[in-house]
PDB file of N, CA and C in Angstrom:
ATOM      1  N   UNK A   1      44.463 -37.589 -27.251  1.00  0.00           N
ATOM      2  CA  UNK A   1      43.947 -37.743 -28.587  1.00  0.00           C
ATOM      3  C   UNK A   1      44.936 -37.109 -29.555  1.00  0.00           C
ATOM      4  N   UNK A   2      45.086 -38.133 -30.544  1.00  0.00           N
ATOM      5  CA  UNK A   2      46.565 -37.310 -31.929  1.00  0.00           C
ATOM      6  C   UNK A   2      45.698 -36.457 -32.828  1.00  0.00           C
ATOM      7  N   UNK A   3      46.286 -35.425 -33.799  1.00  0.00           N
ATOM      8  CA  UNK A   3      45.539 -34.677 -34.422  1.00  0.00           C
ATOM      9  C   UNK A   3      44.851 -35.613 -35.370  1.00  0.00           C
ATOM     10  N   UNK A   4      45.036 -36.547 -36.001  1.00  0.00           N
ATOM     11  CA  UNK A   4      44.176 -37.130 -36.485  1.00  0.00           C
ATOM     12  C   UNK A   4      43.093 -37.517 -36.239  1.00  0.00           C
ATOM     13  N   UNK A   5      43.279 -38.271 -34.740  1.00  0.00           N
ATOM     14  CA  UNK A   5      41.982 -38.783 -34.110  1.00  0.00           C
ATOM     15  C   UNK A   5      40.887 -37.141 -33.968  1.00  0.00           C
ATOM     16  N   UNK A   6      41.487 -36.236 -33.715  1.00  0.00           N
ATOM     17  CA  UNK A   6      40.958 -35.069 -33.537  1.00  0.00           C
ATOM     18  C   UNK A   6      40.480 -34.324 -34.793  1.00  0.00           C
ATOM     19  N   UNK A   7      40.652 -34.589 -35.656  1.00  0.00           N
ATOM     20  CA  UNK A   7      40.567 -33.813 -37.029  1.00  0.00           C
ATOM     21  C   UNK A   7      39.551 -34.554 -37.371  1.00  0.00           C
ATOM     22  N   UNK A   8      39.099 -36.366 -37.278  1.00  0.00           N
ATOM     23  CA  UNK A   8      38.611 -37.057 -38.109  1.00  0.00           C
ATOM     24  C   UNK A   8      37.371 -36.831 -37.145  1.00  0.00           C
ATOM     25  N   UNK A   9      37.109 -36.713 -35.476  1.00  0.00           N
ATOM     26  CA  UNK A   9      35.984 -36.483 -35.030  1.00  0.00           C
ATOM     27  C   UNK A   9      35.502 -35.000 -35.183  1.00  0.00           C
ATOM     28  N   UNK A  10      35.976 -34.267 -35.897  1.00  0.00           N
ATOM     29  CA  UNK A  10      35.309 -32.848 -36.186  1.00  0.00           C
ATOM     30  C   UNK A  10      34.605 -32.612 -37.197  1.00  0.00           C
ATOM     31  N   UNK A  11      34.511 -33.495 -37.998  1.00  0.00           N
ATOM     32  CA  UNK A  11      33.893 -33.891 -38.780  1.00  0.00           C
ATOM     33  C   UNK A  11      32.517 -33.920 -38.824  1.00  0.00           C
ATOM     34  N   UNK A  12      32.383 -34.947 -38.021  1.00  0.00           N
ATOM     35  CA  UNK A  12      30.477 -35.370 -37.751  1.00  0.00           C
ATOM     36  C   UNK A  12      29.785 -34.372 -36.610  1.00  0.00           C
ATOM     37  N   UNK A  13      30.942 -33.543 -36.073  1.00  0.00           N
ATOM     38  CA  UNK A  13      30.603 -32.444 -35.321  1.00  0.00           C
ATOM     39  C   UNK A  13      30.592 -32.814 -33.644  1.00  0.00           C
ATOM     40  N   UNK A  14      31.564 -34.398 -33.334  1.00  0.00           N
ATOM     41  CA  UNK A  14      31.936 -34.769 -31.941  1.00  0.00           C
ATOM     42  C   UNK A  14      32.552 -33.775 -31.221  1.00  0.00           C
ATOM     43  N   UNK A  15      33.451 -32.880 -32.120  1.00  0.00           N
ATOM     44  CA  UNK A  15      34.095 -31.709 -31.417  1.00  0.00           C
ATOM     45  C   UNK A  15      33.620 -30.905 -32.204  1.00  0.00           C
ATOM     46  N   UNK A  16      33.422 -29.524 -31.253  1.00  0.00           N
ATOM     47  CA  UNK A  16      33.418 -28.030 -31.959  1.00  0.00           C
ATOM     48  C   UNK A  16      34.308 -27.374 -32.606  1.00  0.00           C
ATOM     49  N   UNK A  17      35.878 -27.652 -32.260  1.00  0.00           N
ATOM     50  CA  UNK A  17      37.058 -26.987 -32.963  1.00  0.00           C
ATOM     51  C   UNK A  17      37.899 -27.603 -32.468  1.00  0.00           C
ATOM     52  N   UNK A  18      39.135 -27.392 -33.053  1.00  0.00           N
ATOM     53  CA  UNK A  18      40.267 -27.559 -32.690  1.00  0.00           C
ATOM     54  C   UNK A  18      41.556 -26.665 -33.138  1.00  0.00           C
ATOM     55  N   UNK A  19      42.401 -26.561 -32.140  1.00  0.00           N
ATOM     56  CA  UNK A  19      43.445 -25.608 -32.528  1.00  0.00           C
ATOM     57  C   UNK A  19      44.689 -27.068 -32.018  1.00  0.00           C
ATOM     58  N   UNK A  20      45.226 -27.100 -33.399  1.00  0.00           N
ATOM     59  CA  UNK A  20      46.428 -27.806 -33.692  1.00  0.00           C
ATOM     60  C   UNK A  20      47.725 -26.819 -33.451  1.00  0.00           C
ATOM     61  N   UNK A  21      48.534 -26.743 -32.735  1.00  0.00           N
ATOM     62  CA  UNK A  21      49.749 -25.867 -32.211  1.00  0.00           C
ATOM     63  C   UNK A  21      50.946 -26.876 -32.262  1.00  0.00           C
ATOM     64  N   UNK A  22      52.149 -26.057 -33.424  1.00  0.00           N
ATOM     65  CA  UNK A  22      53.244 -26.825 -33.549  1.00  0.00           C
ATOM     66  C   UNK A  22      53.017 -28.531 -33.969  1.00  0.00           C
ATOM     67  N   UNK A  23      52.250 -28.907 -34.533  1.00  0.00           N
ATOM     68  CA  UNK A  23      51.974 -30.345 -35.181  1.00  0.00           C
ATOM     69  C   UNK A  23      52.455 -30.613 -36.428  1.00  0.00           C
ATOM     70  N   UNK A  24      53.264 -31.744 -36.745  1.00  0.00           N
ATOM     71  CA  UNK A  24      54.100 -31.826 -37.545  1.00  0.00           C
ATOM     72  C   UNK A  24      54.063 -33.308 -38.284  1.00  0.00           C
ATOM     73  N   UNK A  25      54.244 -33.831 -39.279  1.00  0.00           N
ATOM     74  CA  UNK A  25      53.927 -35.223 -39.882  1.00  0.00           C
ATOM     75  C   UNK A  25      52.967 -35.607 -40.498  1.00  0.00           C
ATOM     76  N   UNK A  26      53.546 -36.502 -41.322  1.00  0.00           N
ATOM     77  CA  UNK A  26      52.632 -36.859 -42.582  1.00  0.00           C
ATOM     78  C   UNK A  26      51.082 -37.050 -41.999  1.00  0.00           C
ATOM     79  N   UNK A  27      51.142 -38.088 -40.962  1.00  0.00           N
ATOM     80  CA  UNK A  27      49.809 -38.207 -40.676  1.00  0.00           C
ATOM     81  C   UNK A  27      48.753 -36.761 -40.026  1.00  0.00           C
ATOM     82  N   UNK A  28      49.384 -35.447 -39.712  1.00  0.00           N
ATOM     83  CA  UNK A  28      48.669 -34.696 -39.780  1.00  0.00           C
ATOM     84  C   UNK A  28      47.989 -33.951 -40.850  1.00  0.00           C
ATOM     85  N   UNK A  29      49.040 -34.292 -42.125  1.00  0.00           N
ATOM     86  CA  UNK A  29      48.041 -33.870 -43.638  1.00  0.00           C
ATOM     87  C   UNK A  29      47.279 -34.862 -43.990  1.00  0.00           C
ATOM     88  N   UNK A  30      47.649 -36.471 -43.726  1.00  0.00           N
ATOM     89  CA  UNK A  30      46.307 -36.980 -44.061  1.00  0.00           C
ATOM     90  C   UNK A  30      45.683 -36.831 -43.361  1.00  0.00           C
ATOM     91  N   UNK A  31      44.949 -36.415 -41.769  1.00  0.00           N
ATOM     92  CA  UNK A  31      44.213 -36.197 -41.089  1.00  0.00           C
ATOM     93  C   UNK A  31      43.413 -34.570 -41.699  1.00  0.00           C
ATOM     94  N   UNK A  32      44.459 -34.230 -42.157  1.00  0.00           N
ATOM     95  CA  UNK A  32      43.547 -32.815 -42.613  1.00  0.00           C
ATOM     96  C   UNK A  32      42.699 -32.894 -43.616  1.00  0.00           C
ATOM     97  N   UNK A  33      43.437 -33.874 -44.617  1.00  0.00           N
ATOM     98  CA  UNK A  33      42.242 -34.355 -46.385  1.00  0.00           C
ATOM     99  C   UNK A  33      40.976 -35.018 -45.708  1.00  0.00           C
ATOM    100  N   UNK A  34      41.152 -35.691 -44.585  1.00  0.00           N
ATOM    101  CA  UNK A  34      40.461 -36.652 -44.416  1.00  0.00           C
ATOM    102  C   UNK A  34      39.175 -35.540 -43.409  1.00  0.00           C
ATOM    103  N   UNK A  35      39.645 -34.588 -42.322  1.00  0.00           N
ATOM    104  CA  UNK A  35      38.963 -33.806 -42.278  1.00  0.00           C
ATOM    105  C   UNK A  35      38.109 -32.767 -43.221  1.00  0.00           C
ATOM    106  N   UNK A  36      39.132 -31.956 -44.043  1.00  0.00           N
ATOM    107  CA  UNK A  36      38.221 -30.964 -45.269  1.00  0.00           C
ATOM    108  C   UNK A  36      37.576 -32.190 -45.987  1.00  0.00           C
ATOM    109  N   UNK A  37      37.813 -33.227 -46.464  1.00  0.00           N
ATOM    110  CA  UNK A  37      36.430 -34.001 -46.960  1.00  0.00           C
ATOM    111  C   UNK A  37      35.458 -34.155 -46.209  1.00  0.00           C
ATOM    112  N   UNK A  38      35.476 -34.397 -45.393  1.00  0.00           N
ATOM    113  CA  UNK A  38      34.082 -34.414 -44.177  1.00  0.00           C
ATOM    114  C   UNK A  38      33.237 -33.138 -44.361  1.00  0.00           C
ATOM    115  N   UNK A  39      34.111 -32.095 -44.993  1.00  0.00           N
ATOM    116  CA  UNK A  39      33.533 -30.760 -44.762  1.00  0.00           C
ATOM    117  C   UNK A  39      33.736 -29.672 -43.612  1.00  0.00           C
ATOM    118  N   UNK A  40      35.108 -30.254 -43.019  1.00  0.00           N
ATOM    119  CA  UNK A  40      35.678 -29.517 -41.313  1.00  0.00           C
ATOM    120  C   UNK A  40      36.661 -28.441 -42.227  1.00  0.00           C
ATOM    121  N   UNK A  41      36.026 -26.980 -41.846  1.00  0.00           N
ATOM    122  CA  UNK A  41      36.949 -25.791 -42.338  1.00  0.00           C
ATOM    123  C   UNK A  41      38.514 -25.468 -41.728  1.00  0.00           C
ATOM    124  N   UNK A  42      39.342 -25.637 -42.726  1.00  0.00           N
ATOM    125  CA  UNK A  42      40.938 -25.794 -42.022  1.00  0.00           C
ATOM    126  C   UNK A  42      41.199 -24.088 -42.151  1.00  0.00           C
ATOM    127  N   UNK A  43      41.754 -23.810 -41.349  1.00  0.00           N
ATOM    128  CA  UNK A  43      42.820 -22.276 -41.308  1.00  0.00           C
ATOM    129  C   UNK A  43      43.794 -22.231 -40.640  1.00  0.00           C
ATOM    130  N   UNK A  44      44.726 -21.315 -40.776  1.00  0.00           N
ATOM    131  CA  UNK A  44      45.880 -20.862 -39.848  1.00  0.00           C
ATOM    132  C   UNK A  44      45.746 -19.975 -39.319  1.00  0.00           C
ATOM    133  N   UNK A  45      46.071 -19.184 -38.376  1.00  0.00           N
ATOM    134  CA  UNK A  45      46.036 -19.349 -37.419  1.00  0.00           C
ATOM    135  C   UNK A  45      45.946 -17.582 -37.281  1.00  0.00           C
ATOM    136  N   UNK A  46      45.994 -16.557 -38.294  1.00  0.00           N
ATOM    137  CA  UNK A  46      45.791 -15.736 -39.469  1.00  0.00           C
ATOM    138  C   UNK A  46      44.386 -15.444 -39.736  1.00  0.00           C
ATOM    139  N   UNK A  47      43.751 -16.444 -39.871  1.00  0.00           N
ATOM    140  CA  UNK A  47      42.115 -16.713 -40.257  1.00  0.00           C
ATOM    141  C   UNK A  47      41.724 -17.208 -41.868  1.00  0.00           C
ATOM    142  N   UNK A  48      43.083 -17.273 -42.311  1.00  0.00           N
ATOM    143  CA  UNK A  48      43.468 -17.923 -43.732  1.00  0.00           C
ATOM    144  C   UNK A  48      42.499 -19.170 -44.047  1.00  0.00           C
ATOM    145  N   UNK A  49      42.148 -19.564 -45.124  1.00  0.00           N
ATOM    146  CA  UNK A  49      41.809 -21.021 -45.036  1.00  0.00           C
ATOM    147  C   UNK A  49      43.434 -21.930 -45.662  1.00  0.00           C
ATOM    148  N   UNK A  50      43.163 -22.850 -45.073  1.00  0.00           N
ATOM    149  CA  UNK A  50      44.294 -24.309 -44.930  1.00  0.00           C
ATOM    150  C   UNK A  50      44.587 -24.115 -46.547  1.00  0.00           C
ATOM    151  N   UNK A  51      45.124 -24.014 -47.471  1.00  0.00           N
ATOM    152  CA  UNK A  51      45.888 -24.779 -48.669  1.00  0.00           C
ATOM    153  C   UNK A  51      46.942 -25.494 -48.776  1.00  0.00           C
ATOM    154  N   UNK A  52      47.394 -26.191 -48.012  1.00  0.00           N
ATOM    155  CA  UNK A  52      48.738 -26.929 -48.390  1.00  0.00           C
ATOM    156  C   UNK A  52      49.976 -26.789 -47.028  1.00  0.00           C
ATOM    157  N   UNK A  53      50.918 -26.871 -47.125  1.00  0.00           N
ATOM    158  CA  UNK A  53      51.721 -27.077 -45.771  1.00  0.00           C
ATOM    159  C   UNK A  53      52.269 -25.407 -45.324  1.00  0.00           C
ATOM    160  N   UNK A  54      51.569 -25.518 -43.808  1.00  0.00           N
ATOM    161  CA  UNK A  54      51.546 -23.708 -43.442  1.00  0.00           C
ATOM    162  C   UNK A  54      53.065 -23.728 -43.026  1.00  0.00           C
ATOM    163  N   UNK A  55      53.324 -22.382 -43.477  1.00  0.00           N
ATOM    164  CA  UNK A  55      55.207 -22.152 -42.723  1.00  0.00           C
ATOM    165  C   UNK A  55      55.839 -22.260 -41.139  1.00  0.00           C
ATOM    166  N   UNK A  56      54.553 -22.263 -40.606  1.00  0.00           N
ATOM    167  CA  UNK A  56      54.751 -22.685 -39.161  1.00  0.00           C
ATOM    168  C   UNK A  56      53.086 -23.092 -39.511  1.00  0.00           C
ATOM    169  N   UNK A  57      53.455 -24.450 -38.396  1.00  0.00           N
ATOM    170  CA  UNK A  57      52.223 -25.835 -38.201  1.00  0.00           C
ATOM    171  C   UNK A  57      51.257 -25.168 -37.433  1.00  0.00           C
ATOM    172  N   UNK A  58      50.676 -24.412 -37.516  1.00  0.00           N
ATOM    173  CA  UNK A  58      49.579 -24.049 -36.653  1.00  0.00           C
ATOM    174  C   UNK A  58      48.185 -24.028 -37.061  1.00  0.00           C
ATOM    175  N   UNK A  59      47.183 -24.872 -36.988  1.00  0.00           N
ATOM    176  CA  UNK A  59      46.103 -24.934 -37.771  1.00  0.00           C
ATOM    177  C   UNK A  59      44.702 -25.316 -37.284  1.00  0.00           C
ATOM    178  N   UNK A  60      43.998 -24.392 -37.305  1.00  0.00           N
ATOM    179  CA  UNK A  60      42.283 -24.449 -36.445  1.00  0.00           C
ATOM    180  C   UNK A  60      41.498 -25.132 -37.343  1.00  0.00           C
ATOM    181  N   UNK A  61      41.170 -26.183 -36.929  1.00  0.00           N
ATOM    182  CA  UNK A  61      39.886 -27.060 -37.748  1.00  0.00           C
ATOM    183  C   UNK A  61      38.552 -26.616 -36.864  1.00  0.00           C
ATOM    184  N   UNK A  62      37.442 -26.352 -37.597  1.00  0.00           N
ATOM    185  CA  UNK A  62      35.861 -26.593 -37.221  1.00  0.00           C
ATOM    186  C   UNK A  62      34.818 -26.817 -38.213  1.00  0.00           C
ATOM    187  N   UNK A  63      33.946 -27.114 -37.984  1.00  0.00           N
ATOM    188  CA  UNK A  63      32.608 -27.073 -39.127  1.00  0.00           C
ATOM    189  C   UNK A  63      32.364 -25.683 -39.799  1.00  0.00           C
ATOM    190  N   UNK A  64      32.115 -25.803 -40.614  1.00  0.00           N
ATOM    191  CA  UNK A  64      31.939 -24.615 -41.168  1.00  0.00           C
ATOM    192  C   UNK A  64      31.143 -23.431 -40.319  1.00  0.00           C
ATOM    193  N   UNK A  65      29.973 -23.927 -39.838  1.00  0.00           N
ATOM    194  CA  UNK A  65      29.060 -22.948 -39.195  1.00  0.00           C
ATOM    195  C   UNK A  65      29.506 -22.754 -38.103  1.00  0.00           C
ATOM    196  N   UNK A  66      30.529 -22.703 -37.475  1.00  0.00           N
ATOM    197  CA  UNK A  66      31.062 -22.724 -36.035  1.00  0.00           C
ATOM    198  C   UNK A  66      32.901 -21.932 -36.147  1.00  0.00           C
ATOM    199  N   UNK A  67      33.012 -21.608 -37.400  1.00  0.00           N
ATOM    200  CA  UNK A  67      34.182 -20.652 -37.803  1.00  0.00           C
ATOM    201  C   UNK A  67      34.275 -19.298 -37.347  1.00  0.00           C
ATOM    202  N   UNK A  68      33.059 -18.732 -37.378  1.00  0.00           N
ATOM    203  CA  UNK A  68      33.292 -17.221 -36.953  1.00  0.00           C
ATOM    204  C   UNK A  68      33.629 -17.565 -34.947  1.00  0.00           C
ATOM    205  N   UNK A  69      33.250 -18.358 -34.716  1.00  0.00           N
ATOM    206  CA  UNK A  69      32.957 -18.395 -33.276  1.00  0.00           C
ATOM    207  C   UNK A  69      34.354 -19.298 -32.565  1.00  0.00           C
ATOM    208  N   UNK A  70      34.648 -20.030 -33.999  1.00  0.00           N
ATOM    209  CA  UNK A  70      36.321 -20.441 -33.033  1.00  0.00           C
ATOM    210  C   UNK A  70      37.393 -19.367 -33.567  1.00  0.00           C
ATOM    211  N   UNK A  71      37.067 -18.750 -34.624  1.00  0.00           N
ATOM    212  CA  UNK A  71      37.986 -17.748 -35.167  1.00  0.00           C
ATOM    213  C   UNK A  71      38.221 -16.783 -34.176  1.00  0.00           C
ATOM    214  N   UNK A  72      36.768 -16.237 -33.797  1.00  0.00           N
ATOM    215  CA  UNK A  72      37.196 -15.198 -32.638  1.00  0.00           C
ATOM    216  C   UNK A  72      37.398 -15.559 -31.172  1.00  0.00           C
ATOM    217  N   UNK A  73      37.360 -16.659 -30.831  1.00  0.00           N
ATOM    218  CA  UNK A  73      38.007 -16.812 -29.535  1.00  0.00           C
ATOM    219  C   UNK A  73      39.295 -17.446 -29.589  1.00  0.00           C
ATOM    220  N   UNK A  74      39.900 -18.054 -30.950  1.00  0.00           N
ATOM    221  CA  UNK A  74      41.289 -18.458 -30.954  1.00  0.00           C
ATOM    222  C   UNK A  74      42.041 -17.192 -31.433  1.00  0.00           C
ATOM    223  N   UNK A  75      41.557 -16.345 -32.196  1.00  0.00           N
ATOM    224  CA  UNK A  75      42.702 -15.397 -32.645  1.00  0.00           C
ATOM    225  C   UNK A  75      42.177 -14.341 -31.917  1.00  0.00           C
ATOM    226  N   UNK A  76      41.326 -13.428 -31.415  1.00  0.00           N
ATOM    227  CA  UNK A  76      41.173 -12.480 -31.166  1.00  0.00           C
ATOM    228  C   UNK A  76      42.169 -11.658 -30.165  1.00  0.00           C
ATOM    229  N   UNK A  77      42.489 -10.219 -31.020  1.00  0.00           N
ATOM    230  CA  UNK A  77      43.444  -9.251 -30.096  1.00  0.00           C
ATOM    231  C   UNK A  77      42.981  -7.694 -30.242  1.00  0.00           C
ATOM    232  N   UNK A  78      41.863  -7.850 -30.186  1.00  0.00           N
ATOM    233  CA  UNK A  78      40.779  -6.485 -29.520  1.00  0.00           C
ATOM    234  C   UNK A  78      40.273  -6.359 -30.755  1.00  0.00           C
ATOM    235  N   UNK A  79      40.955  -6.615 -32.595  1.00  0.00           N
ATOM    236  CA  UNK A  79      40.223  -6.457 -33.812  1.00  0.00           C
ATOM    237  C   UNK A  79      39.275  -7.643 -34.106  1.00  0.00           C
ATOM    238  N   UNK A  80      38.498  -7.431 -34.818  1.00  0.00           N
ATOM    239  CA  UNK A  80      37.690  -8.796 -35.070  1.00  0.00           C
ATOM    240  C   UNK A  80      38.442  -9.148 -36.649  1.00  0.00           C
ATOM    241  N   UNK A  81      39.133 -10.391 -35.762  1.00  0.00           N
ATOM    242  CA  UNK A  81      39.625 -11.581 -37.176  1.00  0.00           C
ATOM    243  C   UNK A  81      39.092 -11.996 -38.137  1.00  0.00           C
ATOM    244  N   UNK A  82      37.885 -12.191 -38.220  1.00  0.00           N
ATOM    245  CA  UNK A  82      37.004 -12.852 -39.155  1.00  0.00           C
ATOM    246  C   UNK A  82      36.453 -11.852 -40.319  1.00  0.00           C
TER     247      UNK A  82
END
């Protein structure tokens, strides 16, 4: 599955999260508009939310209500990220 196809089913909530690693190309920012319109919360990787093109491609999509719970099992290093 390409990040698009993956970004656009996180949406309706087919997937719980996703962690995008090193992804690169146009069609991954339109996959991302096309995700945050759905209402799928973008961040890096930091716990940042998504604004615009990250300095290295690394970027966790989920539903909003399911952020604290991919936040801390994708970033966690003994502090709580969130």
């Amino acid at each position: 599955m390409g990040a698009v196809s993956a970004l656009v089913h996180a949406g309706p909530g087919d997937l719980d999260g996703i962690v995008l690693y090193d992804s690169v190309g146009e069609d991954l920012y339109a996959g991302l508009l096309l995700a945050q319109e759905a209402g799928v919360w973008t961040m890096d990787f930091e716990g940042r939310p998504f604004d615009g093109k990250p300095p290295t491609p690394y970027i966790l999509a989920c539903r909003p209500e399911d952020r604290e719970t991919i936040c801390r099992l994708v970033l966690w290093k003994g502090d709580d990220p969130c």
